[in-house]
C-alpha atoms as a PDB file:
ATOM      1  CA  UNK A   1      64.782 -24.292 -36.449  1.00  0.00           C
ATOM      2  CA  UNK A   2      65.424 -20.647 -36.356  1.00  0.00           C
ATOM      3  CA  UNK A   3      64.154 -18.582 -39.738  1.00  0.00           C
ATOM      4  CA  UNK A   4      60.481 -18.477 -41.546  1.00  0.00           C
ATOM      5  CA  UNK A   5      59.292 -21.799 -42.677  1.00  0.00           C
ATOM      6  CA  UNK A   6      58.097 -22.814 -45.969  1.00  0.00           C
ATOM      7  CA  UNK A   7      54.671 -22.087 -44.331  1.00  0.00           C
ATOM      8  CA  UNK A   8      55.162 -18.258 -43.747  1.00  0.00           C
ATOM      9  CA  UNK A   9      55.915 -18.407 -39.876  1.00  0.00           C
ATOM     10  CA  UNK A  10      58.792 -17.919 -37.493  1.00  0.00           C
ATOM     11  CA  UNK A  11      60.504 -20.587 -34.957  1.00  0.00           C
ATOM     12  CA  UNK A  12      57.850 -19.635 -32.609  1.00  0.00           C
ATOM     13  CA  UNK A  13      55.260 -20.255 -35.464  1.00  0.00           C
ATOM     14  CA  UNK A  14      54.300 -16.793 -35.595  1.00  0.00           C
ATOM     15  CA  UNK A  15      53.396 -15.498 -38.996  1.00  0.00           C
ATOM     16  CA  UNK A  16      56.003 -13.196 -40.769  1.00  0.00           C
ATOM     17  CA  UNK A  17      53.696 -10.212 -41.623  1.00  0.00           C
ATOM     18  CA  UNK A  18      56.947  -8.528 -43.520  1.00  0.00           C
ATOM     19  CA  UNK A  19      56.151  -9.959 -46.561  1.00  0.00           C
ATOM     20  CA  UNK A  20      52.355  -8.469 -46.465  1.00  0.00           C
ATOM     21  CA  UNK A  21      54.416  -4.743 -46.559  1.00  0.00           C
ATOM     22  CA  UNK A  22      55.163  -5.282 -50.400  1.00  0.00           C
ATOM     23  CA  UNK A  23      51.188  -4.648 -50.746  1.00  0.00           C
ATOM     24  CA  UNK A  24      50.313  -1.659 -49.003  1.00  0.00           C
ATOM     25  CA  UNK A  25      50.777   0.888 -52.009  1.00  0.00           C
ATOM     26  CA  UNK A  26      48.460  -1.616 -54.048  1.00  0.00           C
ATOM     27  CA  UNK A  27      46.027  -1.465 -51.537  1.00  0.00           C
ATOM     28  CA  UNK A  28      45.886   2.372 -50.926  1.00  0.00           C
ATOM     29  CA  UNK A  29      45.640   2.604 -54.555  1.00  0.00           C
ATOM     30  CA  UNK A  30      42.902  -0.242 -54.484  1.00  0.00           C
ATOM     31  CA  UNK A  31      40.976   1.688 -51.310  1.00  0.00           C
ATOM     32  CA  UNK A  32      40.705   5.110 -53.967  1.00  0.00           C
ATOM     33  CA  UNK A  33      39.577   3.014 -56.337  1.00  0.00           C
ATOM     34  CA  UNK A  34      37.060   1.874 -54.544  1.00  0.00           C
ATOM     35  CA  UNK A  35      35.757   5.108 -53.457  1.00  0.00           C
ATOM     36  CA  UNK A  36      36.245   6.211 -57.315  1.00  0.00           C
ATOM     37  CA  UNK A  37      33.687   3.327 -58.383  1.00  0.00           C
ATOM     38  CA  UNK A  38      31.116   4.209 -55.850  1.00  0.00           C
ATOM     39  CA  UNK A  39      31.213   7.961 -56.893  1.00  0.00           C
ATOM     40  CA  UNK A  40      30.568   6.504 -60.537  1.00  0.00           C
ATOM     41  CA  UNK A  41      28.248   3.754 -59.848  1.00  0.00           C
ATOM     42  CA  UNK A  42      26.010   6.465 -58.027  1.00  0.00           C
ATOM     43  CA  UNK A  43      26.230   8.761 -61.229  1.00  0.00           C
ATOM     44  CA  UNK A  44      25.272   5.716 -63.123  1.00  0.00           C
ATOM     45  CA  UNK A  45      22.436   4.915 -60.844  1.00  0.00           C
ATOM     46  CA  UNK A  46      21.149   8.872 -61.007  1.00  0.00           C
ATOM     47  CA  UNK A  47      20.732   8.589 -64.752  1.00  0.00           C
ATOM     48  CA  UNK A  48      24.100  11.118 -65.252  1.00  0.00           C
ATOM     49  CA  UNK A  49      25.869   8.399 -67.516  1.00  0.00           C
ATOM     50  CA  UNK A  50      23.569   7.248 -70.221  1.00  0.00           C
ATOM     51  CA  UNK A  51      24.348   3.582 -71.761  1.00  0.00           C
ATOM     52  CA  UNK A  52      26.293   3.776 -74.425  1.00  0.00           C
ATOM     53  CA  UNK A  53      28.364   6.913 -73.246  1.00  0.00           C
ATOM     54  CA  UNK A  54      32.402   7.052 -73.403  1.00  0.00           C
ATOM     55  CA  UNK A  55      34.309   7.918 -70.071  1.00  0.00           C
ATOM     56  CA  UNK A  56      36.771   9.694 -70.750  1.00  0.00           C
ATOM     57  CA  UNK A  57      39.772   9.398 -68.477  1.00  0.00           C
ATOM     58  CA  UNK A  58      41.441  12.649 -68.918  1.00  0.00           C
ATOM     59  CA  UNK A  59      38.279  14.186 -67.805  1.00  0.00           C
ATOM     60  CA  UNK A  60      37.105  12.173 -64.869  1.00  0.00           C
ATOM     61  CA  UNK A  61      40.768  11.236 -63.364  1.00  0.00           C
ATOM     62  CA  UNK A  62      40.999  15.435 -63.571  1.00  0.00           C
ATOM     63  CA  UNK A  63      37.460  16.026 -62.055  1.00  0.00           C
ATOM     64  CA  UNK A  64      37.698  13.738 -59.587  1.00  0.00           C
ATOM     65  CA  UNK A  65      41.593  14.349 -58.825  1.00  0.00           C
ATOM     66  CA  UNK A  66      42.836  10.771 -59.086  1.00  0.00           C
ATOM     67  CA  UNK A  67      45.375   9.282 -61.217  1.00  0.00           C
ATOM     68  CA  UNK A  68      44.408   7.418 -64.501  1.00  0.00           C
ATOM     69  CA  UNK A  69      45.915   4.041 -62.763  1.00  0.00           C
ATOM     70  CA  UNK A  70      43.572   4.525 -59.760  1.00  0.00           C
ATOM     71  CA  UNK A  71      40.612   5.576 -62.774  1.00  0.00           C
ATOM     72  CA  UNK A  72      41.590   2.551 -64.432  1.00  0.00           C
ATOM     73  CA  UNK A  73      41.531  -0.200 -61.268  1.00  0.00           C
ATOM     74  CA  UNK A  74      37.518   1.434 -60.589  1.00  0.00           C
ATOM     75  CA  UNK A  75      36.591   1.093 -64.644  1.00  0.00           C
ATOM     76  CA  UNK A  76      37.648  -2.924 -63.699  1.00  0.00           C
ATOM     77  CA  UNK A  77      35.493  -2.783 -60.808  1.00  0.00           C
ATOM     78  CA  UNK A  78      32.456  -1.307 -62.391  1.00  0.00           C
ATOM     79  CA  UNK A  79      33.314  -3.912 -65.461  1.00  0.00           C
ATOM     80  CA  UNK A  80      32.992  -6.467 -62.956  1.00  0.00           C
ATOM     81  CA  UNK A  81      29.591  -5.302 -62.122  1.00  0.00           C
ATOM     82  CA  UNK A  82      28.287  -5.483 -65.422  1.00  0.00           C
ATOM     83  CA  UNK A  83      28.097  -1.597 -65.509  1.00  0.00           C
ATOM     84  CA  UNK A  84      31.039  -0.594 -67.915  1.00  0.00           C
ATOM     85  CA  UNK A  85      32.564  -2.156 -71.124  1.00  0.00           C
ATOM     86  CA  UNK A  86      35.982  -1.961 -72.704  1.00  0.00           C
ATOM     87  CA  UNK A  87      35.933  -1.614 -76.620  1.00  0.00           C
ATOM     88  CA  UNK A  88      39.311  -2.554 -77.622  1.00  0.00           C
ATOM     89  CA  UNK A  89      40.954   0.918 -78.854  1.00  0.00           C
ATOM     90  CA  UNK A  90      37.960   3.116 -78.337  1.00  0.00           C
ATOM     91  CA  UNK A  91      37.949   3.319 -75.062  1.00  0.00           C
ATOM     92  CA  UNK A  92      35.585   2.772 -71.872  1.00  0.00           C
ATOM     93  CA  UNK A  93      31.916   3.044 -72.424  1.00  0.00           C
ATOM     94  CA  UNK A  94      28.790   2.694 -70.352  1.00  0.00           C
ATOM     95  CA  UNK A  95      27.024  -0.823 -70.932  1.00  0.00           C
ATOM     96  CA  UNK A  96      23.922  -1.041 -73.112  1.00  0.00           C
ATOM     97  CA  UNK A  97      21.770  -3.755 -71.531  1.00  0.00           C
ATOM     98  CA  UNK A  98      20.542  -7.042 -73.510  1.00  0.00           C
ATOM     99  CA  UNK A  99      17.103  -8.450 -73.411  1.00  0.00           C
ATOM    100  CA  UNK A 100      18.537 -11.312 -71.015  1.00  0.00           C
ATOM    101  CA  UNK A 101      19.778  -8.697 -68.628  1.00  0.00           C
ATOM    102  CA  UNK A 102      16.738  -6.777 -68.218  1.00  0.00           C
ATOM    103  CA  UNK A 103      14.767 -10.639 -67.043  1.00  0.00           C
ATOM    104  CA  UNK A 104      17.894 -11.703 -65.023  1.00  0.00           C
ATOM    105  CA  UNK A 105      17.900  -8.316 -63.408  1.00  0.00           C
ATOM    106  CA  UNK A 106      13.908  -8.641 -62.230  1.00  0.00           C
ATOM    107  CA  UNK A 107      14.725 -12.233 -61.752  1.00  0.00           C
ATOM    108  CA  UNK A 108      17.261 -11.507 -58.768  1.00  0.00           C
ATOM    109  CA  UNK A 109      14.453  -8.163 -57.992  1.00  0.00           C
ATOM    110  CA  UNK A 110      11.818 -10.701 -57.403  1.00  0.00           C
ATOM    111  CA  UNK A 111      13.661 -13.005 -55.330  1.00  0.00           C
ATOM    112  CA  UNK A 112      15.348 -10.321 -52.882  1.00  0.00           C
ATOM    113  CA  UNK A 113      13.248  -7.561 -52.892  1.00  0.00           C
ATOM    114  CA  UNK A 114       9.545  -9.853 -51.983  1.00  0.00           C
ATOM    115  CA  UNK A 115      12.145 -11.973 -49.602  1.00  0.00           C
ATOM    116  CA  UNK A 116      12.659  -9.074 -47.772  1.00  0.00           C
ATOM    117  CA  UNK A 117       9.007  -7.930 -47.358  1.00  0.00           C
ATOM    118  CA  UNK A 118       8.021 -12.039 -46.446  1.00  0.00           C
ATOM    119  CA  UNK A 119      10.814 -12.049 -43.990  1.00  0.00           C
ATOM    120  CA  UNK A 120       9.652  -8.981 -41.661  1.00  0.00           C
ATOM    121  CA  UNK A 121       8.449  -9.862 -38.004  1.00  0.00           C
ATOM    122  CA  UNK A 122       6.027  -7.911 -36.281  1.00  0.00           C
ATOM    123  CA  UNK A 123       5.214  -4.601 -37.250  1.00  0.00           C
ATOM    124  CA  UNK A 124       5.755  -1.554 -36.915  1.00  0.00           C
ATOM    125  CA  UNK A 125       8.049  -1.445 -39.250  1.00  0.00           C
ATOM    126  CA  UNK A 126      10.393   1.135 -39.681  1.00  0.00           C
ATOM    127  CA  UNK A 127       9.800   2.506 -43.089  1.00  0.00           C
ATOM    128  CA  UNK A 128      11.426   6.064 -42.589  1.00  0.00           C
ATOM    129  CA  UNK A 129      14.223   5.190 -45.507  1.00  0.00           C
ATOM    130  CA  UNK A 130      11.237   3.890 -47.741  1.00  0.00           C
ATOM    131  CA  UNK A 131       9.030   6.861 -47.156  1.00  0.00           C
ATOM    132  CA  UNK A 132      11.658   9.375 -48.147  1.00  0.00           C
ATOM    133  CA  UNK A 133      12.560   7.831 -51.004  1.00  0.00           C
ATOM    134  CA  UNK A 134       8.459   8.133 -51.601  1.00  0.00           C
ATOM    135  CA  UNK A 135       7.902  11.694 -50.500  1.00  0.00           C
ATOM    136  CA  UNK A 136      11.511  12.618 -52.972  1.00  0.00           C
ATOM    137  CA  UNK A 137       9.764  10.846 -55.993  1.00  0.00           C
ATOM    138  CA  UNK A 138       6.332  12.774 -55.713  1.00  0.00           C
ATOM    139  CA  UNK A 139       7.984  15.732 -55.393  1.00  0.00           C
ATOM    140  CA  UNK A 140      10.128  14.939 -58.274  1.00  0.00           C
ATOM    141  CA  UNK A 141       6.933  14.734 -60.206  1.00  0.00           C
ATOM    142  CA  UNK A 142       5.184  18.194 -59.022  1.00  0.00           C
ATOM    143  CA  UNK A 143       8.562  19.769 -60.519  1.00  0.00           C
ATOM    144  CA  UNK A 144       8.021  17.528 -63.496  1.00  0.00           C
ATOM    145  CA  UNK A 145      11.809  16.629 -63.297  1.00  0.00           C
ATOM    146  CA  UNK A 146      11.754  12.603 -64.408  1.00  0.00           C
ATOM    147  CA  UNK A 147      15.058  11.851 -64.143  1.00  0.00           C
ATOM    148  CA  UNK A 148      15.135  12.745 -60.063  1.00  0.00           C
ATOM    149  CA  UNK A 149      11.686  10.503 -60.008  1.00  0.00           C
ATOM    150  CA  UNK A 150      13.546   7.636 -61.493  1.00  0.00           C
ATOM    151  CA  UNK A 151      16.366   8.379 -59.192  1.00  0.00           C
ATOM    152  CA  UNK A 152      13.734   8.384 -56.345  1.00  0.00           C
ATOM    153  CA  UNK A 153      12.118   4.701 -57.264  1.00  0.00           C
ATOM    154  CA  UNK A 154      15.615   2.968 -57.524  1.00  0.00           C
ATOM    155  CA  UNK A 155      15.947   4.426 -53.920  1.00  0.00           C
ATOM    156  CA  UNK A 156      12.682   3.412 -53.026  1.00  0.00           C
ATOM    157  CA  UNK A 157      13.588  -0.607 -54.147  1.00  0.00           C
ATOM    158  CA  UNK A 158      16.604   0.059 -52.239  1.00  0.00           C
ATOM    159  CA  UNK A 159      14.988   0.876 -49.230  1.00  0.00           C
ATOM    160  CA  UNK A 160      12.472  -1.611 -49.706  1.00  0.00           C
ATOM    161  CA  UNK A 161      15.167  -4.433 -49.992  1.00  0.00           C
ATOM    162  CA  UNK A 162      17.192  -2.411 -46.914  1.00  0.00           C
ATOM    163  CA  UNK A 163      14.218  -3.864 -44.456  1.00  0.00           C
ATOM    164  CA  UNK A 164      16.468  -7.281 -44.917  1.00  0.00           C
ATOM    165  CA  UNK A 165      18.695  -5.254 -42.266  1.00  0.00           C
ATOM    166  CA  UNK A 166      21.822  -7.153 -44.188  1.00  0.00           C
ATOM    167  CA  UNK A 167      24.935  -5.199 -45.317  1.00  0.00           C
ATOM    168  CA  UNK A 168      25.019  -7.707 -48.064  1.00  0.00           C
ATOM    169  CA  UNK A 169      21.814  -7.520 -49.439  1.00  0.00           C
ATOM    170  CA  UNK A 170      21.892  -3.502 -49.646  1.00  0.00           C
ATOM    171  CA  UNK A 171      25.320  -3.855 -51.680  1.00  0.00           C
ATOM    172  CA  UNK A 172      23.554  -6.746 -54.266  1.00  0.00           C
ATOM    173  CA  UNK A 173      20.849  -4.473 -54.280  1.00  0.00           C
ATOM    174  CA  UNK A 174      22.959  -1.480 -55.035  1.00  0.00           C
ATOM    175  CA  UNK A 175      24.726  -2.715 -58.269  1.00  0.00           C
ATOM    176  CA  UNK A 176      21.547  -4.794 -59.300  1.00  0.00           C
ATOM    177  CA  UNK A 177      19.380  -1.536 -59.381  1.00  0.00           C
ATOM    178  CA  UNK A 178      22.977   0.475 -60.985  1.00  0.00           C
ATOM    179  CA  UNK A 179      21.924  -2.121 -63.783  1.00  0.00           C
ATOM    180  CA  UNK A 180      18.253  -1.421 -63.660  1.00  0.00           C
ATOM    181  CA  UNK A 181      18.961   2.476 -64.343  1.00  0.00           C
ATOM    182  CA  UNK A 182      20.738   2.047 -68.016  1.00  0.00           C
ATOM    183  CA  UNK A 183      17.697   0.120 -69.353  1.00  0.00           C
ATOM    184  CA  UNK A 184      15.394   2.973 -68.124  1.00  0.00           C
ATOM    185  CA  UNK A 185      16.772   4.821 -70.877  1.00  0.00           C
ATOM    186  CA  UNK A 186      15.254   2.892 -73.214  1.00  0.00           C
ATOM    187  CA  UNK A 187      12.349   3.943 -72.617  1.00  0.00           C
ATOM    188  CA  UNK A 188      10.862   7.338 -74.836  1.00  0.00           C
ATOM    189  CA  UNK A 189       8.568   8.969 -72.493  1.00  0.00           C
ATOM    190  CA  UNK A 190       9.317   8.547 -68.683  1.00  0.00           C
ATOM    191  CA  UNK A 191       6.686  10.293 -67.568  1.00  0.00           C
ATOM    192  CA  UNK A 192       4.545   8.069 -68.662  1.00  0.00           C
ATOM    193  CA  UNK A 193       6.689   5.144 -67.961  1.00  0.00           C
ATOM    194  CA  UNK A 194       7.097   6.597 -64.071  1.00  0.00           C
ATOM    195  CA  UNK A 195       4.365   8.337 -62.763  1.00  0.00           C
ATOM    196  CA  UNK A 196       2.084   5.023 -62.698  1.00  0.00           C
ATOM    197  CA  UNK A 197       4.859   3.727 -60.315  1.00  0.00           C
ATOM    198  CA  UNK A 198       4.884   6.531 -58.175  1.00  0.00           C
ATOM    199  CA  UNK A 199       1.083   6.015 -56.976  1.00  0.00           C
ATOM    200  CA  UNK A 200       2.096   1.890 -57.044  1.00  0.00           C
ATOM    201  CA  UNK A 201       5.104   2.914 -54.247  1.00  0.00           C
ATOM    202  CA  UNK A 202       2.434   5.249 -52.528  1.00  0.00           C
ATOM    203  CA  UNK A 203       0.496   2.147 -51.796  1.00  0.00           C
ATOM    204  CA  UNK A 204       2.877  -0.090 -50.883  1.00  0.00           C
ATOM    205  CA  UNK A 205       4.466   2.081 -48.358  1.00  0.00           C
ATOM    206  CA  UNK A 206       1.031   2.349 -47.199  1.00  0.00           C
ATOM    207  CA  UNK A 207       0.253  -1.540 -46.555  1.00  0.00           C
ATOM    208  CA  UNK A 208       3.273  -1.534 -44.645  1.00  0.00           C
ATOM    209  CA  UNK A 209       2.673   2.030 -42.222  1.00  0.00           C
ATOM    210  CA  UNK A 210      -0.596  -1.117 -42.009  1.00  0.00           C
ATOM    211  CA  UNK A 211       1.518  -3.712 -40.908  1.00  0.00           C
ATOM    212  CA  UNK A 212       0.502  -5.836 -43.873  1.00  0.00           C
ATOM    213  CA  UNK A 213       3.488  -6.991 -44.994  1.00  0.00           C
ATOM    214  CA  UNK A 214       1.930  -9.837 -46.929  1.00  0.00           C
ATOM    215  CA  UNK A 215      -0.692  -7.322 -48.801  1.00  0.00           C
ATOM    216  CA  UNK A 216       2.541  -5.279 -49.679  1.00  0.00           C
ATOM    217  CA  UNK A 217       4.399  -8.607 -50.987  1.00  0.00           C
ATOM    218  CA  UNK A 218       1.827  -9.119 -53.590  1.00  0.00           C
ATOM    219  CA  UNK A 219       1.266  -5.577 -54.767  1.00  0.00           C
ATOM    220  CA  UNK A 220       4.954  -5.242 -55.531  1.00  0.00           C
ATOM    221  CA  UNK A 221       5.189  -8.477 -56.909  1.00  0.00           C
ATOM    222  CA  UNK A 222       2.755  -7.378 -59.352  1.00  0.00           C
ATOM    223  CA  UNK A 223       4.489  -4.642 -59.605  1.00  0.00           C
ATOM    224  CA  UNK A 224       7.826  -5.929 -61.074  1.00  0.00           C
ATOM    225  CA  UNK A 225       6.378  -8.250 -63.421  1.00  0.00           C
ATOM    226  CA  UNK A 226       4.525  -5.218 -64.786  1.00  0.00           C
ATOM    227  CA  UNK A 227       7.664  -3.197 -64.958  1.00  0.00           C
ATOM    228  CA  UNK A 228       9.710  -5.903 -66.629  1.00  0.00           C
ATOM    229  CA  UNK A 229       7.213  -6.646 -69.411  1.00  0.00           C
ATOM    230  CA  UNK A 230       6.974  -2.742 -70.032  1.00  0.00           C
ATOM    231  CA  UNK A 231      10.579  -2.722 -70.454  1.00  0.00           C
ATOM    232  CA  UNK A 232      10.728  -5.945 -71.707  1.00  0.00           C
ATOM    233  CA  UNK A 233       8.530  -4.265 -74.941  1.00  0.00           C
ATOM    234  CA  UNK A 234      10.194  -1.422 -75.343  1.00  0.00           C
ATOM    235  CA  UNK A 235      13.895  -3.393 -75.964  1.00  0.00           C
ATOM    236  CA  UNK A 236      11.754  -5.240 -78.480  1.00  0.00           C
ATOM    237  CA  UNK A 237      10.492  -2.202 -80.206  1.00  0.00           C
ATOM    238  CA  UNK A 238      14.191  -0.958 -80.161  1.00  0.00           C
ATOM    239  CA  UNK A 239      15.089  -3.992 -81.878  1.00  0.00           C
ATOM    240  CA  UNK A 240      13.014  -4.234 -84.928  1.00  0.00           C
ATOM    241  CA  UNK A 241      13.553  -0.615 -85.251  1.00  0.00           C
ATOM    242  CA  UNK A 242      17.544  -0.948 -85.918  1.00  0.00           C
END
């Protein structure tokens, strides 16, 4: 019979597309939105929105020359990932993490991050990604700037977990560690929090430019459980001091 079917196709059972032409505004709004949350998730990541902070829409949709509808569909997205909050008439604010996010967030570090060192074949490796992000944090530190080395280590875990080689590891990886940057403001003296870290990365990059990929899996398995108790402390010291 001539026509679409129930089923969506034509009499030569050919899908009718005409229907999917009622969508494409969404989705070109949808596509900016996109690109609006990545802009945002990478000022979250750098440290530029602190937890606890109110977006204002006015001022971002303005600075970033977007509409508030197109603001609005990448404050859902970023919701989604656990980054921002909506408080019921106050607005949009930047997530303050719980206890049980910091140990789910080290939980899913542990399992992807030493997966990806366990999983490389023979080396050499290629660790240019990882040794930039290296070099950027110990420079960071000579210019005493703490908020570029903490920038610098999330890259570093990122680059570590990019050795998977999988597109969707590097995009778990990149809203896991957006997470991991709003609970390294709880901390009251990153210098002191970082700078042990840096010579920790140092090393590990160095076991790898080795080839011991195992030797590396340990160290930064040490590594995380270290990190996550020290932060693990200070939430707890936060606490009892409310």
């Amino acid at each position: 019979m001539a026509g679409t079917t129930a089923g969506g196709t034509n009499g030569g059972g050919a899908p009718d597309l005409s229907e999917l032409a009622t969508h494409s505004a969404s989705l070109k709004r949808s596509g900016t939105a996109e690109r609006v949350a990545v802009v945002l998730r990478d000022r979250i990541t750098e440290g530029y929105f602190p937890p606890g902070s109110r977006l204002s829409e006015e001022s971002i949709s303005g600075a970033l020359a977007v509409s508030r509808n197109t603001l609005r569909e990448a404050f859902r997205l970023l919701s989604h990932e656990r980054l921002l909050e909506h408080r019921l008439n106050r607005g949009v604010f930047v997530r303050i993490l719980a206890v049980d996010d910091l140990i789910d967030i080290y939980r899913v570090r542990l399992l992807v991050e030493c997966a990806a060192l366990r999983a490389l074949g023979e080396p050499p490796f290629d660790l240019t990604a990882v040794e930039a992000a290296v070099s950027t944090g110990e420079q960071a530190a000579l210019r005493d700037d703490w908020a570029a080395c903490s920038t610098a280590n999330i890259r570093f875990h990122q680059a570590l977990a990019g050795l998977a080689d999988s597109p969707r590891t590097d995009e778990l990886m990149r809203n896991v560690l957006a997470e991991l940057r709003l609970a390294f403001h709880v901390m009251a003296d990153p210098r002191r929090f970082h700078e042990p870290y840096l010579t920790r990365n140092r090393e590990i990059t160095d076991r790898l430019t080795k080839g011991d990929a195992a030797g590396a899996e340990r160290m930064l398995a040490f590594y995380l459980e270290d990190s996550r108790r020290q932060l693990a402390e200070a939430y707890a010291q936060r606490l009892t001091e409310r």
